[in-house]
Protein backbone atom coordinates (compact mmCIF):
# COMPACT_ATOMS: atom_id res chain seq x y z
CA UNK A 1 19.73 -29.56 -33.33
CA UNK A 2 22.31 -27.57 -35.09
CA UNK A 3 22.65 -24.15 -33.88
CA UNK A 4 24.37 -21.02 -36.07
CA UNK A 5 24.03 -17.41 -34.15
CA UNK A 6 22.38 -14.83 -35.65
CA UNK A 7 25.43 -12.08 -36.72
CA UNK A 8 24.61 -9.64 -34.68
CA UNK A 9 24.22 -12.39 -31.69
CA UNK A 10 27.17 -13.88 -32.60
CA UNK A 11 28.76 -10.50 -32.50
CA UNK A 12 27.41 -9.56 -28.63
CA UNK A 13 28.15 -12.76 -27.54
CA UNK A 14 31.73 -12.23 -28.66
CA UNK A 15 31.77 -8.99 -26.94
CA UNK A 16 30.43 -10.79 -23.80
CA UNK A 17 33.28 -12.98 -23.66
CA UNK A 18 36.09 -10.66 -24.19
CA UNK A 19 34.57 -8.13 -21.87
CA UNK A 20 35.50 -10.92 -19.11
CA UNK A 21 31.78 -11.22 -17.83
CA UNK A 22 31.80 -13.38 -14.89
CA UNK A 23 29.81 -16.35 -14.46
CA UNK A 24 26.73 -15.96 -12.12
CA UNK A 25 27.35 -19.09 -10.61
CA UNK A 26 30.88 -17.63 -9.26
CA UNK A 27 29.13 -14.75 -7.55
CA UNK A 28 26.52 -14.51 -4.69
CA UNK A 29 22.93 -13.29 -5.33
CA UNK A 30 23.50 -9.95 -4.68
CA UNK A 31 26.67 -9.30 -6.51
CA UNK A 32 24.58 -11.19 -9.66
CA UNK A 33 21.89 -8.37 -8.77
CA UNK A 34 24.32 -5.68 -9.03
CA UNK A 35 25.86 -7.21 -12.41
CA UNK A 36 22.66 -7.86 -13.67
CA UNK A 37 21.26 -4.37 -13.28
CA UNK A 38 23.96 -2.69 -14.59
CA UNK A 39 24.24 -5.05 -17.81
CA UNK A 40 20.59 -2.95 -18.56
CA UNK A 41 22.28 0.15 -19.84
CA UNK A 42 24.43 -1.74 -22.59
CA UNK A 43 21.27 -3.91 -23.66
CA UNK A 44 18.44 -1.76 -23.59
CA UNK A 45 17.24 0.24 -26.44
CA UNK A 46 15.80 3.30 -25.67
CA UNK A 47 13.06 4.06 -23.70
CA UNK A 48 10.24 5.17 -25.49
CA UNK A 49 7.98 8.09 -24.18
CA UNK A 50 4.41 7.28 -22.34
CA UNK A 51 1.33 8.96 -21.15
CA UNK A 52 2.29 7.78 -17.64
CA UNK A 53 4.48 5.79 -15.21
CA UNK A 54 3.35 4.84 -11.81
CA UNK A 55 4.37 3.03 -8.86
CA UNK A 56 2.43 0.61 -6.79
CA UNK A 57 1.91 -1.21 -3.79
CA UNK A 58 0.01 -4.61 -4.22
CA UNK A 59 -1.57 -5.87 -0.88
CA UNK A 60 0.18 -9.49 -0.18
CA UNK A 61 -0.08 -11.53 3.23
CA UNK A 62 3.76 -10.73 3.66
CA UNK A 63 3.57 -6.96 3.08
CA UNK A 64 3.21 -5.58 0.09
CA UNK A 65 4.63 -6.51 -3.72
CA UNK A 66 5.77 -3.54 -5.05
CA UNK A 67 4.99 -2.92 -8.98
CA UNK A 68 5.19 -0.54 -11.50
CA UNK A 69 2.22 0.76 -14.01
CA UNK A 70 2.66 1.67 -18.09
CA UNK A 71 0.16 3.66 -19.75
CA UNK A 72 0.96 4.17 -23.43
CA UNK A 73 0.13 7.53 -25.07
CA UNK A 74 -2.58 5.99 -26.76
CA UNK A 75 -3.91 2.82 -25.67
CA UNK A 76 -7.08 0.97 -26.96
CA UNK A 77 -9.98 2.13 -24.87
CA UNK A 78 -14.26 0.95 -24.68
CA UNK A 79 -16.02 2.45 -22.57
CA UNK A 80 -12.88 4.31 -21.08
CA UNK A 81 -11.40 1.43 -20.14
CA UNK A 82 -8.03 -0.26 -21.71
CA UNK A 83 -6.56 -4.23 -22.02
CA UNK A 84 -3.72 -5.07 -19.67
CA UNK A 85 -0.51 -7.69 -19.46
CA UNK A 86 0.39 -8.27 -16.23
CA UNK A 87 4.26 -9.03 -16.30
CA UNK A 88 6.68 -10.78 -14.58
CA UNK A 89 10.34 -9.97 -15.35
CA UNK A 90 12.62 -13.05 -15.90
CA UNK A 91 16.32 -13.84 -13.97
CA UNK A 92 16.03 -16.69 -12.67
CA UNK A 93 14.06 -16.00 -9.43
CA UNK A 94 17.10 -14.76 -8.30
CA UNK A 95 18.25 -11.46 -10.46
CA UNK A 96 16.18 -8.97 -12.21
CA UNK A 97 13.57 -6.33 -11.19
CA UNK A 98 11.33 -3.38 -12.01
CA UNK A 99 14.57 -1.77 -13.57
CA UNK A 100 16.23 -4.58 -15.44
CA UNK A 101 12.62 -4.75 -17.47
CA UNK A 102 11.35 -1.08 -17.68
CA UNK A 103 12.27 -0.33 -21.37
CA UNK A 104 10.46 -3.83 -22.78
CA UNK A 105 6.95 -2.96 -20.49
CA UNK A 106 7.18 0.42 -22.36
CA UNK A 107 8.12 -0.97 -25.50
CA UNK A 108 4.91 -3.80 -25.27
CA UNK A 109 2.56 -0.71 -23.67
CA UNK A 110 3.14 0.85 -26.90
CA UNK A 111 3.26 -2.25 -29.41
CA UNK A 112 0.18 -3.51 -27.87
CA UNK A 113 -1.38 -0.18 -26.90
CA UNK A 114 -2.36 -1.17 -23.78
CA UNK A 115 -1.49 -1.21 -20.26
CA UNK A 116 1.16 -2.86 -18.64
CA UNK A 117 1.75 -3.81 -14.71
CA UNK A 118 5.37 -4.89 -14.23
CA UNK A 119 5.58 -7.50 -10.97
CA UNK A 120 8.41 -7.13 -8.84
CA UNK A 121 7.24 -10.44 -7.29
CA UNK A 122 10.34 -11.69 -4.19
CA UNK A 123 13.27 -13.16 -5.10
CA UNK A 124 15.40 -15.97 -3.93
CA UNK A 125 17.40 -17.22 -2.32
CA UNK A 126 15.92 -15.21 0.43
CA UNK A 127 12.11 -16.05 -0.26
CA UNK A 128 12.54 -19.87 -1.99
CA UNK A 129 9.75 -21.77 -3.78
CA UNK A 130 6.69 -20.66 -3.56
CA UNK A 131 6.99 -17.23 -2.51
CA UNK A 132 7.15 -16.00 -6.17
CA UNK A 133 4.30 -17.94 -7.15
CA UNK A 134 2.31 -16.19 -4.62
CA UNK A 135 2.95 -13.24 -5.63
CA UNK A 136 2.64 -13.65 -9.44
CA UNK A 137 -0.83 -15.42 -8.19
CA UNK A 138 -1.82 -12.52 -5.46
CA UNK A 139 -0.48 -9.28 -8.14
CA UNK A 140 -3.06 -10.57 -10.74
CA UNK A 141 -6.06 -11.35 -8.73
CA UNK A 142 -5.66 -8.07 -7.05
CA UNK A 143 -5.30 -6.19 -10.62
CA UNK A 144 -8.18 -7.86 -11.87
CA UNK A 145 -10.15 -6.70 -8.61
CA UNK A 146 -8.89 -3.27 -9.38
CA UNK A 147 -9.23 -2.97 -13.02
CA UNK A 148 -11.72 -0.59 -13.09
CA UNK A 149 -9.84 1.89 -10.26
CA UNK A 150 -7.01 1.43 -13.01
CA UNK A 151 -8.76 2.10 -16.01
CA UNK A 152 -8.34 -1.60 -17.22
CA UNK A 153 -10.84 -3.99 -18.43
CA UNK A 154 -11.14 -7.42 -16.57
CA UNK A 155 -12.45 -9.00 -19.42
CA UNK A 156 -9.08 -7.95 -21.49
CA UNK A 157 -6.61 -8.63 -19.02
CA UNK A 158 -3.54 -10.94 -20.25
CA UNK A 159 -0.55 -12.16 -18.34
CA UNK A 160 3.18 -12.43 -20.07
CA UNK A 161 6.65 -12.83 -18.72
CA UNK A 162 10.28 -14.24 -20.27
CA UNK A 163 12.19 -16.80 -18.88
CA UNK A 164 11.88 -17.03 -14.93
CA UNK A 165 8.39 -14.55 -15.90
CA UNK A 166 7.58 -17.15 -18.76
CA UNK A 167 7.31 -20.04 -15.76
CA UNK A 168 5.59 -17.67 -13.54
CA UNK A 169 3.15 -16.99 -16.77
CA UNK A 170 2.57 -20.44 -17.19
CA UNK A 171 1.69 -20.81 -13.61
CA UNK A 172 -0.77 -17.90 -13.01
CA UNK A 173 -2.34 -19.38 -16.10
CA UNK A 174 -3.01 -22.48 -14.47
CA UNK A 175 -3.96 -21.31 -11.05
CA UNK A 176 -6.66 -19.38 -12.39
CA UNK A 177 -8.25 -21.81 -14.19
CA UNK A 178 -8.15 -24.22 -11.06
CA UNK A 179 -8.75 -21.47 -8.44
CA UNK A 180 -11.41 -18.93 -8.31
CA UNK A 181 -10.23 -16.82 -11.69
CA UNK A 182 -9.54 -14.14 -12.19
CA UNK A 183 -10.69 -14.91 -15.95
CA UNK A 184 -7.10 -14.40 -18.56
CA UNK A 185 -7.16 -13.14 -22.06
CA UNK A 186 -3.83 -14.76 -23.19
CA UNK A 187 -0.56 -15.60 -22.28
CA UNK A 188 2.86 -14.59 -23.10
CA UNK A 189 5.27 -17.25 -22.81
CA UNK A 190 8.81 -15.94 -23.72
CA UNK A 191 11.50 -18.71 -23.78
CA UNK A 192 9.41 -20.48 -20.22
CA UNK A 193 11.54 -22.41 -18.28
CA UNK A 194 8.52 -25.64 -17.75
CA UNK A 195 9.66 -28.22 -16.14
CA UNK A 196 13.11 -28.37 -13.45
CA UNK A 197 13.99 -32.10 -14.55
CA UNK A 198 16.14 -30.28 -17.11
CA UNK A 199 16.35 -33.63 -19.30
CA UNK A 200 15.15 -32.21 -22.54
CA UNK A 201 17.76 -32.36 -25.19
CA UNK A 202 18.42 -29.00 -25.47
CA UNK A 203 20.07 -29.02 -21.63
CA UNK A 204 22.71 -31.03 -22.95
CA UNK A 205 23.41 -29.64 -26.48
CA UNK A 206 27.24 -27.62 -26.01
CA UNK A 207 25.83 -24.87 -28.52
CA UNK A 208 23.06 -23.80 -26.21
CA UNK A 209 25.39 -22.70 -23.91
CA UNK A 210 25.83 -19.15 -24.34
CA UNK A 211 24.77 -16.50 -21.73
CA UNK A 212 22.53 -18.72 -20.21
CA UNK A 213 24.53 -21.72 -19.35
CA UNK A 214 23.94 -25.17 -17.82
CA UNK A 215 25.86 -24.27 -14.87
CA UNK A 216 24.21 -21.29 -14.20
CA UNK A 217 20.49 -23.12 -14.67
CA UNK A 218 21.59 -24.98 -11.83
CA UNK A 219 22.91 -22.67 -10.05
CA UNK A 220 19.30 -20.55 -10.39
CA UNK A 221 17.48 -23.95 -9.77
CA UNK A 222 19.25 -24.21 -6.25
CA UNK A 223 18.95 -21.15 -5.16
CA UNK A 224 15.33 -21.05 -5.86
CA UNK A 225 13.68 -25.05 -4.98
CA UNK A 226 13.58 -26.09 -1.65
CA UNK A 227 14.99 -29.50 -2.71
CA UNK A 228 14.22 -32.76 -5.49
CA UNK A 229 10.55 -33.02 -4.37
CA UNK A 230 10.10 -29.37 -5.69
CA UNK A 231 11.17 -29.96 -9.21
CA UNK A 232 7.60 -32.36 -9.29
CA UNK A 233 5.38 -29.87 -8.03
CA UNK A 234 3.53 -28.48 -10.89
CA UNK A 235 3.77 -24.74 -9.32
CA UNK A 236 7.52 -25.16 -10.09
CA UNK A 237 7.23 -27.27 -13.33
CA UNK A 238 3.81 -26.73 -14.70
CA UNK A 239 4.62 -29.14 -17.82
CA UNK A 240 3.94 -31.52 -14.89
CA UNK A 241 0.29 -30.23 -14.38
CA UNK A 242 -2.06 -33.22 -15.34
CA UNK A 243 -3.66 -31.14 -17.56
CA UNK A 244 -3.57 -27.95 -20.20
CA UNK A 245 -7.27 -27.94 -21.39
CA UNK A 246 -8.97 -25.00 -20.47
CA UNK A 247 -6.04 -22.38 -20.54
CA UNK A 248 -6.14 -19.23 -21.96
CA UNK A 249 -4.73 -18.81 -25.57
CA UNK A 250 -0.81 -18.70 -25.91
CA UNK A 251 2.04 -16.99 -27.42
CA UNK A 252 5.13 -19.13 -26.89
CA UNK A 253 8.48 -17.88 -28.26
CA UNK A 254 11.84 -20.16 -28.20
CA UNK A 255 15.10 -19.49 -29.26
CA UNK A 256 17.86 -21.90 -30.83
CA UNK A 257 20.97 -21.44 -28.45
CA UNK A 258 19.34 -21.94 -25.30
CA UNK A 259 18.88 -24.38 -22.75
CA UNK A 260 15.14 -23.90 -22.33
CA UNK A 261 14.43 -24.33 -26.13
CA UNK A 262 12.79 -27.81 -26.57
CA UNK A 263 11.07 -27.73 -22.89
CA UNK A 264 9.18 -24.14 -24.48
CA UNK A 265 8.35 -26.01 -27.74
CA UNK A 266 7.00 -29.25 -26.01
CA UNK A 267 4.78 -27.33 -23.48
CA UNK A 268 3.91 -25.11 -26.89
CA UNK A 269 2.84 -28.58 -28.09
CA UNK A 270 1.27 -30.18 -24.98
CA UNK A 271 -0.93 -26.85 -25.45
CA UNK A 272 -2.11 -26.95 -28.83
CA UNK A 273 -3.07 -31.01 -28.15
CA UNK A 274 -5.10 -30.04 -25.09
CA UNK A 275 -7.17 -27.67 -27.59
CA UNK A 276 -5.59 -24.49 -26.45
CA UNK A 277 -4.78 -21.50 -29.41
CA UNK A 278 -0.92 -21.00 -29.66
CA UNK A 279 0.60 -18.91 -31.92
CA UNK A 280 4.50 -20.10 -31.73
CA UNK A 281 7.27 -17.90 -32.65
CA UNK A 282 11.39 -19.58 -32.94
CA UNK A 283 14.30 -17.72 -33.06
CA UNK A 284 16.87 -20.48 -34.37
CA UNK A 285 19.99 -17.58 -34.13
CA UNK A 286 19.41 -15.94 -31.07
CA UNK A 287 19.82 -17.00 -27.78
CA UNK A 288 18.65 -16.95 -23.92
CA UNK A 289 18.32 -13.36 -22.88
CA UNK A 290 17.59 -11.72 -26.39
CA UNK A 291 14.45 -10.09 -25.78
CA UNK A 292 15.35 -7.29 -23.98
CA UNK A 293 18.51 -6.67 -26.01
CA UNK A 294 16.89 -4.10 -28.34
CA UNK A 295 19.35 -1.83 -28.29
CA UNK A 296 21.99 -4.59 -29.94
CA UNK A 297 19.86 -7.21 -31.32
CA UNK A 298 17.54 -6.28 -34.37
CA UNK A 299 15.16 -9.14 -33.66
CA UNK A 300 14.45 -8.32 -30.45
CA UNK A 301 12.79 -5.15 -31.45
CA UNK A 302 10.85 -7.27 -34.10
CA UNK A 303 9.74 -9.44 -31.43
CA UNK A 304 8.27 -7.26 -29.09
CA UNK A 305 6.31 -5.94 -32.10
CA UNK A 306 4.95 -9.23 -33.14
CA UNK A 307 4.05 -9.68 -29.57
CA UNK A 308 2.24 -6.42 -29.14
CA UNK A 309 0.77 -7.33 -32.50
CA UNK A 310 -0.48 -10.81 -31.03
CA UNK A 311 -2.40 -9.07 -28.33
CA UNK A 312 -3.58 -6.27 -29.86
CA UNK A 313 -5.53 -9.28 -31.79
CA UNK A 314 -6.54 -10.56 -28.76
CA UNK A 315 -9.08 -7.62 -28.59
């Protein structure tokens, strides 16, 4: 599939690659951390103001998972209570945190005018497959146990993440429907990585290459799977569940230059033939990473909005 950049993401791509960025897969996990975090305060558009911030401490078998709560200034309320997205940031399951993803949870509080609990779930290559699965899994059971201590609504509460976050989305989606709930609203699936095979077409394709590359895929995949037998395990690809029928409804986005594109639009697909409501959004100039680029990307301001739009309709 032909591939032509968006200007303005031709134009930070350009000033990616004369900046000298350095390839994750030449650095250990914490110096891609570091780089990572600090790449925030070129991307990020500004924060935009809310009724309140918190901290928390989810309960987990290991400890706790900390996580951070967004209440917009005025969020939809019955009966006193508010709707919710739990999110899960992406990186990989290797970079990324609380920080690298504050400014989109405030932007989607706002859009969506609702609540928003940002997962800082473990990452790996110290805690490997499944140890971010159960905490994506244990953060949203325990919010929707909660919801009323946190002024949400259980019956309104929606799960979203990009990327790494878009997997875990996809995951928590399933669990719950094969588990014991809790009951989901929607899902956000923002450019998912579904299914570690990695043989769709768009793996291959030298124009999805940009600033996430093959290589560094790879280099995410090893640091985070156990081994082969992993990459079948639904948990880790959940385009190899047996089944999508009975999932909550779905926004999938995709995005031309990037690796994950056609394994986001198949699962998009594999949803909408198991009966399941999608709403699919494609970005054919932008690539990997856009969505939290507000602050040098027009579109992915526009995005966020047509995703705080989406569940806003949700109810």
């Amino acid at each position: 599939m032909p591939v032509v950049l968006d200007p303005d993401a031709a134009a930070v791509y350009k000033a990616f690659q004369e900046a000298g960025r350095p390839a994750y897969e030449t650095l250990t996990a914490p110096e891609a951390r570091a780089y990572y975090s600090q790449s925030r305060f070129a991307t990020n558009p500004e924060p935009p103001e809310l009724a309140r911030v918190t901290q928390l401490a989810i309960p987990a078998p290991h400890g706790v998972i900390p996580a951070r709560l967004y209440v917009p200034k005025e969020p939809r309320r019955h009966d006193g209570l508010s709707p919710a997205l739990v999110f899960f940031h992406g990186g990989g399951w290797v970079i990324g945190d609380l920080d690298s993803h504050d400014v989109v949870c405030r932007q989607l509080a706002v859009e969506g005018a609702l609540i928003v609990i940002s997962v800082d779930y473990r990452l790996a290559p110290e805690h490997k497959f499944p140890a971010a699965v159960e905490d994506a899994i244990a953060a949203t059971k325990w919010v929707a146990a909660t919801a009323h201590e946190l002024g949400i609504d259980a019956a309104r509460l929606s799960i979203g993440g990009d990327s790494a976050g878009g997997n875990l989305t996809a995951v928590v989606a399933l669990a719950a429907r094969d588990g014991n709930g809790p009951a989901l609203a929607g899902q956000v699936l923002i450019y998912p990585a579904t299914d570690f095979a990695m043989t769709h077409g768009s793996h291959t394709e030298p124009e999805t290459s940009v600033l996430l590359t093959h290589s560094v895929i790879r280099w995410f995949r090893d640091h985070y799977l156990n081994g082969a037998a992993d990459i079948h395990d639904w948990r880790a690809s959940p385009a190899r569940a047996a089944s999508l029928i009975g999932l909550p409804p779905a926004y999938v986005l995709t995005a031309g230059a990037d690796p994950l594109r056609d394994e986001g639009n198949e699962y998009a697909e594999r949803l909408k033939h198991a009966g399941v409501p999608v709403t699919t959004k494609h970005y054919p100039g932008q690539f990997h990473g856009f969505f939290t680029m507000g602050k040098l990307l027009r579109e992915a301001n526009v995005a966020v909005r047509e995703i705080g739009a989406w569940l806003k309709a949700l109810g």
